[in-house]
N, C-alpha and C. Protein backbone atom coordinates (compact mmCIF):
# COMPACT_ATOMS: atom_id res chain seq x y z
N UNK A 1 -79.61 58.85 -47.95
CA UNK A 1 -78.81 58.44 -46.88
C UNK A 1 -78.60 56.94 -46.89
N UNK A 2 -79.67 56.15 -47.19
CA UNK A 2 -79.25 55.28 -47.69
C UNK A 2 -77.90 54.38 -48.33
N UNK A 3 -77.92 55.22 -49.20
CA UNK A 3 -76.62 54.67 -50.02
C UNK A 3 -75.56 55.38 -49.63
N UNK A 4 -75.55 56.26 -48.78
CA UNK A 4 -74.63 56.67 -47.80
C UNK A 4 -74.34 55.42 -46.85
N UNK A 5 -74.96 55.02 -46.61
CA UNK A 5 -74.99 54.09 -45.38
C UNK A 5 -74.44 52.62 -45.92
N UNK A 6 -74.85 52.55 -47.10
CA UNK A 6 -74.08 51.11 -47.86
C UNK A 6 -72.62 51.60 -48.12
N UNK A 7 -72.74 53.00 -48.74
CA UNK A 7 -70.95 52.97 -49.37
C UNK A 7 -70.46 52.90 -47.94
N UNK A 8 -70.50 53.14 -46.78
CA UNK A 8 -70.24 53.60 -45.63
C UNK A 8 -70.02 51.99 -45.06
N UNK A 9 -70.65 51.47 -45.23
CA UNK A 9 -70.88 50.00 -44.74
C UNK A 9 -70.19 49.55 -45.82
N UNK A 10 -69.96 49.60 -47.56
CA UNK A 10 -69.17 49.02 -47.97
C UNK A 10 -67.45 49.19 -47.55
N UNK A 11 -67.10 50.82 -47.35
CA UNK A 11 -66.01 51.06 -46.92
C UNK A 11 -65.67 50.58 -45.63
N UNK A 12 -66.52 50.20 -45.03
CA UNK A 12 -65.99 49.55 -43.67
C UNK A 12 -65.80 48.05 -44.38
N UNK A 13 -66.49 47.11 -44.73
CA UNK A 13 -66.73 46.18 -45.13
C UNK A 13 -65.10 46.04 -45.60
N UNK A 14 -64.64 47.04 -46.76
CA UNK A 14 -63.23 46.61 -47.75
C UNK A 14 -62.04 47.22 -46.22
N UNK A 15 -62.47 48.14 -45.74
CA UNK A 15 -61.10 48.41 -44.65
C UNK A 15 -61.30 47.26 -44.07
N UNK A 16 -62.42 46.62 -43.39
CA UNK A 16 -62.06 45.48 -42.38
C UNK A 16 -61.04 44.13 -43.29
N UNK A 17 -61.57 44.03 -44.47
CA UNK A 17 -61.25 43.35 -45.20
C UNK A 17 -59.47 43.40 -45.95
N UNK A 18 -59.39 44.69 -45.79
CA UNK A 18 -57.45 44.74 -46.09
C UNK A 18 -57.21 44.74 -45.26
N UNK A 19 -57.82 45.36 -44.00
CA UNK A 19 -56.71 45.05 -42.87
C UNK A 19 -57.02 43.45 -42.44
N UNK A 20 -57.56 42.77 -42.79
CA UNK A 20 -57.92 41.20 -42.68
C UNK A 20 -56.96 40.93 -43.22
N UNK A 21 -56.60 41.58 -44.77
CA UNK A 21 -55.72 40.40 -45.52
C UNK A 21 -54.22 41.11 -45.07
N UNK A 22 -54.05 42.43 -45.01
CA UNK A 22 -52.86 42.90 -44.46
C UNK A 22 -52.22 41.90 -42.94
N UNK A 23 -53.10 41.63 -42.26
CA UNK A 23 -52.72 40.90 -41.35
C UNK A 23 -52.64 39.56 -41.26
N UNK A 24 -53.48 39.05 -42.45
CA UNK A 24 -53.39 37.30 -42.37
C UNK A 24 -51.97 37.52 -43.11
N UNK A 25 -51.64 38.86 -44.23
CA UNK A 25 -49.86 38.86 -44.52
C UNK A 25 -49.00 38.40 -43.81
N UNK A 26 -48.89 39.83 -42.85
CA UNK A 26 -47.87 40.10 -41.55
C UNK A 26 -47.96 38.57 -40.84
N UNK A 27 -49.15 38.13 -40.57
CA UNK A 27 -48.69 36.87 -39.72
C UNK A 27 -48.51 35.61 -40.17
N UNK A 28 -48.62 35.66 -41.71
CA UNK A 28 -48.22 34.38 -42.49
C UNK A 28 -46.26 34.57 -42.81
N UNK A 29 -46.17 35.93 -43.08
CA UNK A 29 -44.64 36.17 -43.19
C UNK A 29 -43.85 36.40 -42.17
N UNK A 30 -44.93 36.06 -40.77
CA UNK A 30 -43.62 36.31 -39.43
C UNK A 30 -44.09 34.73 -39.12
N UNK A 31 -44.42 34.12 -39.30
CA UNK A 31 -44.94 32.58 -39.09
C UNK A 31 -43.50 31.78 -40.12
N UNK A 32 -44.19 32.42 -41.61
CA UNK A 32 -42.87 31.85 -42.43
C UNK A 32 -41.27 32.08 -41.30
N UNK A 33 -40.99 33.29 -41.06
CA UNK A 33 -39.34 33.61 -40.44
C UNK A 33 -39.59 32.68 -39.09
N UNK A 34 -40.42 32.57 -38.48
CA UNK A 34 -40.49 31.86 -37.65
C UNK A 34 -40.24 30.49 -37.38
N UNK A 35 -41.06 29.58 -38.65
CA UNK A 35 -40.48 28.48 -39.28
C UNK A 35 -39.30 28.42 -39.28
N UNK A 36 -39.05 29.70 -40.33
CA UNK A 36 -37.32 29.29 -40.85
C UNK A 36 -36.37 29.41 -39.88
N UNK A 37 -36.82 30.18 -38.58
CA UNK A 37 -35.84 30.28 -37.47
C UNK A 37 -35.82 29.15 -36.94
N UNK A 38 -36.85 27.89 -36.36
CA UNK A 38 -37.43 27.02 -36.09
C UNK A 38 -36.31 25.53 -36.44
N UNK A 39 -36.95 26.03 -37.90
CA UNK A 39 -35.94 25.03 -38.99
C UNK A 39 -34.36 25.18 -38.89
N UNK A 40 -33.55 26.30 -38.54
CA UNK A 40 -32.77 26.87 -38.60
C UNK A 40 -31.95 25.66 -37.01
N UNK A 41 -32.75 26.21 -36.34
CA UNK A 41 -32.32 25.75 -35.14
C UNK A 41 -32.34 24.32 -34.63
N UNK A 42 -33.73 23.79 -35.26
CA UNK A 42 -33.41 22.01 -35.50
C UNK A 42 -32.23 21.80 -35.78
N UNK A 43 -31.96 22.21 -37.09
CA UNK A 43 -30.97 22.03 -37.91
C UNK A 43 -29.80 22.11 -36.86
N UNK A 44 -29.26 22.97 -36.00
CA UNK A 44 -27.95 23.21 -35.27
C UNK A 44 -28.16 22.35 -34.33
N UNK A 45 -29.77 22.11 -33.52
CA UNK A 45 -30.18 21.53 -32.81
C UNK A 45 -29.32 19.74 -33.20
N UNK A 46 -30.15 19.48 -34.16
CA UNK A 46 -29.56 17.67 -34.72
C UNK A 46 -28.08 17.98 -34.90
N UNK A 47 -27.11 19.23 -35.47
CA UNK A 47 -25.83 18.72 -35.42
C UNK A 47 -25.12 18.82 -34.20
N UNK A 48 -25.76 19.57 -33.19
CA UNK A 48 -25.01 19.59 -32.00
C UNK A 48 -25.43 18.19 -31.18
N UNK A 49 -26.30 17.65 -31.45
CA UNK A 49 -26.98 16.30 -30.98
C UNK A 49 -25.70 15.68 -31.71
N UNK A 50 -25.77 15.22 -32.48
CA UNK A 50 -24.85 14.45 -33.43
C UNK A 50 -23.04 14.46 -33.04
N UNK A 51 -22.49 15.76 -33.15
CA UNK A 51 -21.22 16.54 -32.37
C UNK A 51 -21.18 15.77 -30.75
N UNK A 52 -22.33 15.87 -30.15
CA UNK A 52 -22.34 15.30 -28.97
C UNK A 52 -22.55 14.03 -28.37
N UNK A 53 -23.24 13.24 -29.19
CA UNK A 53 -22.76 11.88 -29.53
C UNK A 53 -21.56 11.80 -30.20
N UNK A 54 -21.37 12.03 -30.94
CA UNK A 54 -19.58 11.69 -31.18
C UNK A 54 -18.32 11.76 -29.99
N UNK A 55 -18.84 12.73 -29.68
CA UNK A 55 -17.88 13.38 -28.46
C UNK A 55 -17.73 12.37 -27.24
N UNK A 56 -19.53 11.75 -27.36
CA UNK A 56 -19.67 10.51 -25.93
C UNK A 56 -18.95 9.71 -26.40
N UNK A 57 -18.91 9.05 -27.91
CA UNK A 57 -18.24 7.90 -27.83
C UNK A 57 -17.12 7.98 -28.27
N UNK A 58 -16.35 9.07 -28.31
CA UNK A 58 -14.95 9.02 -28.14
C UNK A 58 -14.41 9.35 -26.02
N UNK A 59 -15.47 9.87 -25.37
CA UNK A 59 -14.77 10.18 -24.12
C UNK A 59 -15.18 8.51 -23.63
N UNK A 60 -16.75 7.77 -24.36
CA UNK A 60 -16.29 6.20 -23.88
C UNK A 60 -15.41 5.69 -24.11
N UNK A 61 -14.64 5.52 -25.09
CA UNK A 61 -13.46 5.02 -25.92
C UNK A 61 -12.39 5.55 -24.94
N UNK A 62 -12.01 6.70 -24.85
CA UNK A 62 -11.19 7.29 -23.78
C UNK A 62 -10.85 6.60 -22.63
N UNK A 63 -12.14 6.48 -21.78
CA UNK A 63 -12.86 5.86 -20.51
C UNK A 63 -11.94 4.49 -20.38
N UNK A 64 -12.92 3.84 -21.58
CA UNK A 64 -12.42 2.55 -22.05
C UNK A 64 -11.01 2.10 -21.39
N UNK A 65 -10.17 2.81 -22.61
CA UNK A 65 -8.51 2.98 -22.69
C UNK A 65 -7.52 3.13 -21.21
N UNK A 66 -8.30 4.26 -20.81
CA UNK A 66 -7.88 4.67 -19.46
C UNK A 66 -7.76 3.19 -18.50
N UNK A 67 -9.22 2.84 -18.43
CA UNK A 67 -9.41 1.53 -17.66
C UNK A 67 -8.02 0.38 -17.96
N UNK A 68 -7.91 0.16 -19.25
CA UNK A 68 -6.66 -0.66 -19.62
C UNK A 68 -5.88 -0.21 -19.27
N UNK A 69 -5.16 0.90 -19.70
CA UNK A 69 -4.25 1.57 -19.00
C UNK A 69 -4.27 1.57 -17.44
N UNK A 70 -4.84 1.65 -17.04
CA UNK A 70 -4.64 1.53 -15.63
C UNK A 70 -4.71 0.02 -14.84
N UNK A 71 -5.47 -0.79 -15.70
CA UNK A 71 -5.10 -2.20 -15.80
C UNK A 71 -3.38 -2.83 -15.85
N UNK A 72 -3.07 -1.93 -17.11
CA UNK A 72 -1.71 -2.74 -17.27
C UNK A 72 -0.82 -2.04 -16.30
N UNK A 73 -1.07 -0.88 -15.77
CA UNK A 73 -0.40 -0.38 -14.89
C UNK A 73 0.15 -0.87 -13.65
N UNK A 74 -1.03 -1.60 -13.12
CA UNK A 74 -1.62 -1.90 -12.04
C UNK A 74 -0.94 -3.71 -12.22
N UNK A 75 -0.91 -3.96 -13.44
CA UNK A 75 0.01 -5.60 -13.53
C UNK A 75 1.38 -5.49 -13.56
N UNK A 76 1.45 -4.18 -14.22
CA UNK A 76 2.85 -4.09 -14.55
C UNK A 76 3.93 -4.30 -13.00
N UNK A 77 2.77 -2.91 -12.32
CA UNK A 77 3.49 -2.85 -10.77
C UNK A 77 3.27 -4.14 -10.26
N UNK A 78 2.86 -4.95 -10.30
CA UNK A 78 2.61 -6.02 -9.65
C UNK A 78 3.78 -6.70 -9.78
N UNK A 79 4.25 -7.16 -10.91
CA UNK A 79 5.03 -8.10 -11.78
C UNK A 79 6.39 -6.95 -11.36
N UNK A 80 6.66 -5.59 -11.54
CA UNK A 80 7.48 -4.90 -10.86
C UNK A 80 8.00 -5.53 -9.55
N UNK A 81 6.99 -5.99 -8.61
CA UNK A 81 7.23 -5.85 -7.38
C UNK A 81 7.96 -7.48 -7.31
N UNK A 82 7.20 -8.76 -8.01
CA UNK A 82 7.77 -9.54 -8.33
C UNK A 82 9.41 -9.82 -8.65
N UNK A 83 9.26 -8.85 -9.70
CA UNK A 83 10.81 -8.77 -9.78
C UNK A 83 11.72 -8.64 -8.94
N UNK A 84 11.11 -7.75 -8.77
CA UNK A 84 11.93 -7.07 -7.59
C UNK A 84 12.67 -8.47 -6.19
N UNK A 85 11.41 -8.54 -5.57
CA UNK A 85 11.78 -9.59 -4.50
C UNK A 85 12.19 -10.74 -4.69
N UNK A 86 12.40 -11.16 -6.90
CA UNK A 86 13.13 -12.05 -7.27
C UNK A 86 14.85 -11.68 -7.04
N UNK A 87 14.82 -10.41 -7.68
CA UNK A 87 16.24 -10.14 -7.47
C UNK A 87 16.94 -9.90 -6.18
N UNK A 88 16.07 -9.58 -5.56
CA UNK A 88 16.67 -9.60 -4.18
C UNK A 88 16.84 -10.56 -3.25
N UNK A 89 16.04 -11.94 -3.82
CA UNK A 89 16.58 -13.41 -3.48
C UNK A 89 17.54 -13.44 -4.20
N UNK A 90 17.97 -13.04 -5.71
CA UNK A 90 18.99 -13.66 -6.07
C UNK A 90 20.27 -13.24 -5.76
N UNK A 91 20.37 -11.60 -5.66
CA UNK A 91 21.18 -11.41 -4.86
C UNK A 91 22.05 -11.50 -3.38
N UNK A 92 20.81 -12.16 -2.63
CA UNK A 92 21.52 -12.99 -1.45
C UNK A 92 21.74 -14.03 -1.74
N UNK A 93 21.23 -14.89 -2.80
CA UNK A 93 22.16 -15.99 -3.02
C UNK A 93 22.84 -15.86 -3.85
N UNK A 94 23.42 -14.98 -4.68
CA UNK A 94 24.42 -14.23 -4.83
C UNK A 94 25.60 -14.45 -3.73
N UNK A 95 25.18 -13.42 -3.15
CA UNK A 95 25.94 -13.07 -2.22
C UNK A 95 26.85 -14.42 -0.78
N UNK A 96 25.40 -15.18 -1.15
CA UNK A 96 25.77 -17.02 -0.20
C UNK A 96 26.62 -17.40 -1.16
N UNK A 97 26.42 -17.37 -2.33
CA UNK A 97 27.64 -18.29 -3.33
C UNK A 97 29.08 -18.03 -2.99
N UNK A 98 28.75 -16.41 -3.55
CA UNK A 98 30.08 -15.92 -3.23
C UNK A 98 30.96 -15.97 -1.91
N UNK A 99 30.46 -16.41 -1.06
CA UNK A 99 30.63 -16.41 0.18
C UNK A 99 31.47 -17.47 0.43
N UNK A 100 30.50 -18.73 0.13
CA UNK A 100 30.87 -20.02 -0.38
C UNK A 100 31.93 -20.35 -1.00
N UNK A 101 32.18 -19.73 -1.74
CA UNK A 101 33.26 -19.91 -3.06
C UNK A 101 34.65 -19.34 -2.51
N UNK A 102 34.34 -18.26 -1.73
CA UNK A 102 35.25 -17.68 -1.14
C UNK A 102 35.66 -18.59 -0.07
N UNK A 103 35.29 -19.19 0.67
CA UNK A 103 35.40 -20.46 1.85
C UNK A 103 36.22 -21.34 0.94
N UNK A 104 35.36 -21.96 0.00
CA UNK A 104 36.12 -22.66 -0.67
C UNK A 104 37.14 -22.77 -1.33
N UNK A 105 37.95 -21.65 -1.80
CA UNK A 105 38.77 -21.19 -2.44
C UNK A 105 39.71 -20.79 -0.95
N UNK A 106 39.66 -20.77 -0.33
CA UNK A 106 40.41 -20.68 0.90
C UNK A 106 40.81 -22.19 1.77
N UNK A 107 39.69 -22.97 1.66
CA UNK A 107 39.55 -24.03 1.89
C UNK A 107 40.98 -24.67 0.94
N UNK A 108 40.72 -25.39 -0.16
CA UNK A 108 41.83 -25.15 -1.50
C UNK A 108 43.28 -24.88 -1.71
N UNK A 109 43.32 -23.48 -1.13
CA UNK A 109 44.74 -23.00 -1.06
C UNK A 109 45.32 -23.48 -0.11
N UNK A 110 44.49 -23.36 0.97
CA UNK A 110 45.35 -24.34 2.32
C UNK A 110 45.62 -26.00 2.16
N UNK A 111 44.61 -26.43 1.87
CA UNK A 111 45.06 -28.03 1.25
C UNK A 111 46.01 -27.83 -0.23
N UNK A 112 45.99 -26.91 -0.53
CA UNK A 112 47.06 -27.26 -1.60
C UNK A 112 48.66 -26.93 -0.94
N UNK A 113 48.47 -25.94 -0.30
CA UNK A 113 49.86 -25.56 0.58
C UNK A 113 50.08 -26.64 1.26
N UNK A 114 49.03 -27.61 2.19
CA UNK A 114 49.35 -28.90 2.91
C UNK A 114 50.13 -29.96 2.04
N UNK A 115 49.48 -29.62 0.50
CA UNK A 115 50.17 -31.03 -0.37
C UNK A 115 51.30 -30.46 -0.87
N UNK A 116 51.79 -29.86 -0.74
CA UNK A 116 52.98 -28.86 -1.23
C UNK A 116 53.66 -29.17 0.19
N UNK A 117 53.42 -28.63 1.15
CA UNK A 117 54.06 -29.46 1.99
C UNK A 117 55.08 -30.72 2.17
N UNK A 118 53.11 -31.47 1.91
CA UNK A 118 53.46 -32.80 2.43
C UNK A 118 54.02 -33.46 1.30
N UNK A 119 54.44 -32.83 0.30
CA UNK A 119 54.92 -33.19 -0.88
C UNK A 119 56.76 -32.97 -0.85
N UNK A 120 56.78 -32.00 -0.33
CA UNK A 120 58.31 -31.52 0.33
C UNK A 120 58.56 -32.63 1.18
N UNK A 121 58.16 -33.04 2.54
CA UNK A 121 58.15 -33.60 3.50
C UNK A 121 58.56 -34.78 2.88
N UNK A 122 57.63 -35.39 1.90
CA UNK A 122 58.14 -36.80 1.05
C UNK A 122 59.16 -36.73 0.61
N UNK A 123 59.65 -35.68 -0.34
CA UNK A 123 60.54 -35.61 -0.99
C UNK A 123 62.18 -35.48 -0.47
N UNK A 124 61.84 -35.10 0.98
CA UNK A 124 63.20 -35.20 2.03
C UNK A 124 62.87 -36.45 2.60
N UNK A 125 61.69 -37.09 2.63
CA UNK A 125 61.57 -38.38 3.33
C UNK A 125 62.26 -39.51 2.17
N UNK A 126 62.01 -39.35 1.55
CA UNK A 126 62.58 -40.45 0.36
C UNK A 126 63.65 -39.83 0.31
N UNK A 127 64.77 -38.78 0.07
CA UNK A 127 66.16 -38.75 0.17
C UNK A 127 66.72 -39.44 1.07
N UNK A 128 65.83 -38.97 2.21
CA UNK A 128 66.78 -39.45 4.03
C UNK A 128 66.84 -41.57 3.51
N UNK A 129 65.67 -41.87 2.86
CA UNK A 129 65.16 -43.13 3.11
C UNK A 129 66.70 -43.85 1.88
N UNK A 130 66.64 -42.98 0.87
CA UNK A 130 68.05 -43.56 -0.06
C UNK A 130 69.13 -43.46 0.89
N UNK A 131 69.47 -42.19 1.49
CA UNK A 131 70.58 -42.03 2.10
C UNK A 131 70.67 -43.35 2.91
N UNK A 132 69.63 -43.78 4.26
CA UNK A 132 69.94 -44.33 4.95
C UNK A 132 69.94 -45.98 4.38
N UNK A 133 69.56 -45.97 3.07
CA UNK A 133 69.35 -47.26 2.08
C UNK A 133 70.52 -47.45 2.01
N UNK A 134 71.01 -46.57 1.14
CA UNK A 134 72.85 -46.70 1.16
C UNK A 134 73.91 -46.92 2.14
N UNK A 135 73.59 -46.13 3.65
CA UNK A 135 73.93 -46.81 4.42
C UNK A 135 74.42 -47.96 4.91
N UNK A 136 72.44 -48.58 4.62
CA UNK A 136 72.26 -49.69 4.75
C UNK A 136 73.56 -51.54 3.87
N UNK A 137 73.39 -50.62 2.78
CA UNK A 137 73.96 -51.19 1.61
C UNK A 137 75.25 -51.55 2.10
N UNK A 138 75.80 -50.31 2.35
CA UNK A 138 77.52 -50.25 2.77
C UNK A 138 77.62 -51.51 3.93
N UNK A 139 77.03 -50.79 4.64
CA UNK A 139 76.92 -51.64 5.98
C UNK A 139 76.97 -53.26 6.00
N UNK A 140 75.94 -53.37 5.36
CA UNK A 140 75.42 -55.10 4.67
C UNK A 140 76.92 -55.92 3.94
N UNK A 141 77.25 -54.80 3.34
CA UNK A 141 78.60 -55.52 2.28
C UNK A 141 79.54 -55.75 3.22
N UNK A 142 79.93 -54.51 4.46
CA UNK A 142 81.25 -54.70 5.78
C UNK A 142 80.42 -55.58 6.13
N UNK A 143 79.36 -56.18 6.85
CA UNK A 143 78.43 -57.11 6.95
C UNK A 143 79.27 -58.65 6.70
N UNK A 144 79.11 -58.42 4.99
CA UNK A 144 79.29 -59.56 4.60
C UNK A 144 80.92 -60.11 4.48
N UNK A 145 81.23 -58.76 4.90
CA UNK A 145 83.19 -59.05 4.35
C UNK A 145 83.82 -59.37 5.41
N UNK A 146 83.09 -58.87 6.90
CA UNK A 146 83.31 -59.45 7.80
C UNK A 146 82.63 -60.97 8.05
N UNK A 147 81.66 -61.14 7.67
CA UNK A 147 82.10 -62.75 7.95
C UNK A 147 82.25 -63.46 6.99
N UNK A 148 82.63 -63.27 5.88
CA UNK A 148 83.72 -64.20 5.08
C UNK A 148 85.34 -64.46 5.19
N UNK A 149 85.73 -62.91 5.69
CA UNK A 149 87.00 -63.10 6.69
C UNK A 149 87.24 -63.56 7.85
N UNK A 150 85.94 -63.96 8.63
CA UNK A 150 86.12 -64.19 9.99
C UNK A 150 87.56 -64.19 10.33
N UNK A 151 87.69 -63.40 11.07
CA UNK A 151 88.79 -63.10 12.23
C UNK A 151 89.65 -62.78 11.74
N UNK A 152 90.29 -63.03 9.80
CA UNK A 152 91.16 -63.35 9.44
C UNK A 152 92.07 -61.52 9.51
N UNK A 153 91.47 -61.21 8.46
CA UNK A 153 92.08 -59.98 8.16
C UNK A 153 91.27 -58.77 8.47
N UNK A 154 90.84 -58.59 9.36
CA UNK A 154 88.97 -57.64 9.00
C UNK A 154 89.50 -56.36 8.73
N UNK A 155 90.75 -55.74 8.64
CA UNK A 155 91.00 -54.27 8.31
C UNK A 155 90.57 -54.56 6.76
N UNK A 156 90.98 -55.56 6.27
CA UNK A 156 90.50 -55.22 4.77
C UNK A 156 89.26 -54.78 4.12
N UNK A 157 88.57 -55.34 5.37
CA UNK A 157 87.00 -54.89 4.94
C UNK A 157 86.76 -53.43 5.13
């Protein structure tokens, strides 16, 4: 019984012993997939890290842009509005010039119609002034023909 009891104790001894190594197997080859799942997922892990830093510094860049953009927006309207209340001074003085000009140009026509006038007015004033020159003339000569004839003959004059 003895050596009943050793093979008995050896067969326990080798079963404990494969199923020892059967299982340091199983859990060295689900350890390995485990790893490699592990590894697997770092791996997506760092490129989605990476993907997502990229992504930040293009939506900073974005950010960025926007800010300018809304900067120049924001000058543009400004300088818009500028304009604006430039042209709309210039158009009332515009509008005073023209106003002006129009006065003046009215102003103009009437003094030119006055010298047109008073240019007529001369021009019958200096006829009347020959006419009555000549008159004068005639007059001056019976004038003179009467008293060189005194008394004598005066129809001749």
């Amino acid at each position: 019984m003895k050596m009943d009891i050793n093979f008995g104790l050896l067969a326990v001894v080798i079963a404990v012993l494969i199923a020892f190594v059967t299982y340091t197997t199983y859990y060295q080859y689900s350890f390995k997939n485990v790893t490699g799942l592990y590894q697997n997922k770092l791996g997506e892990l760092d490129k989605i890290s990476t993907t997502l830093g990229t992504q930040k510094q293009e939506l900073n860049q974005t950010a960025y842009q926007l800010s300018i953009t809304t900067e120049r927006k924001d000058d543009l309207s400004s300088k818009k509005d500028v304009l604006k209340d430039e042209r709309d001074k210039l158009e009332s003085d515009l509008s005073k010039t023209k106003d002006s000009l129009s006065e003046a140009t009215s102003k103009l026509d009437q003094a030119a119609s006055q010298l047109s006038q008073t240019q007529a007015e001369v021009s019958t004033a200096k006829d009347e002034i020959s006419s009555l020159q000549a008159k004068i003339n005639t007059l001056n000569r019976e004038i003179d023909c009467l008293e060189d004839t005194a008394d004598a003959d005066e129809s001749k004059c």
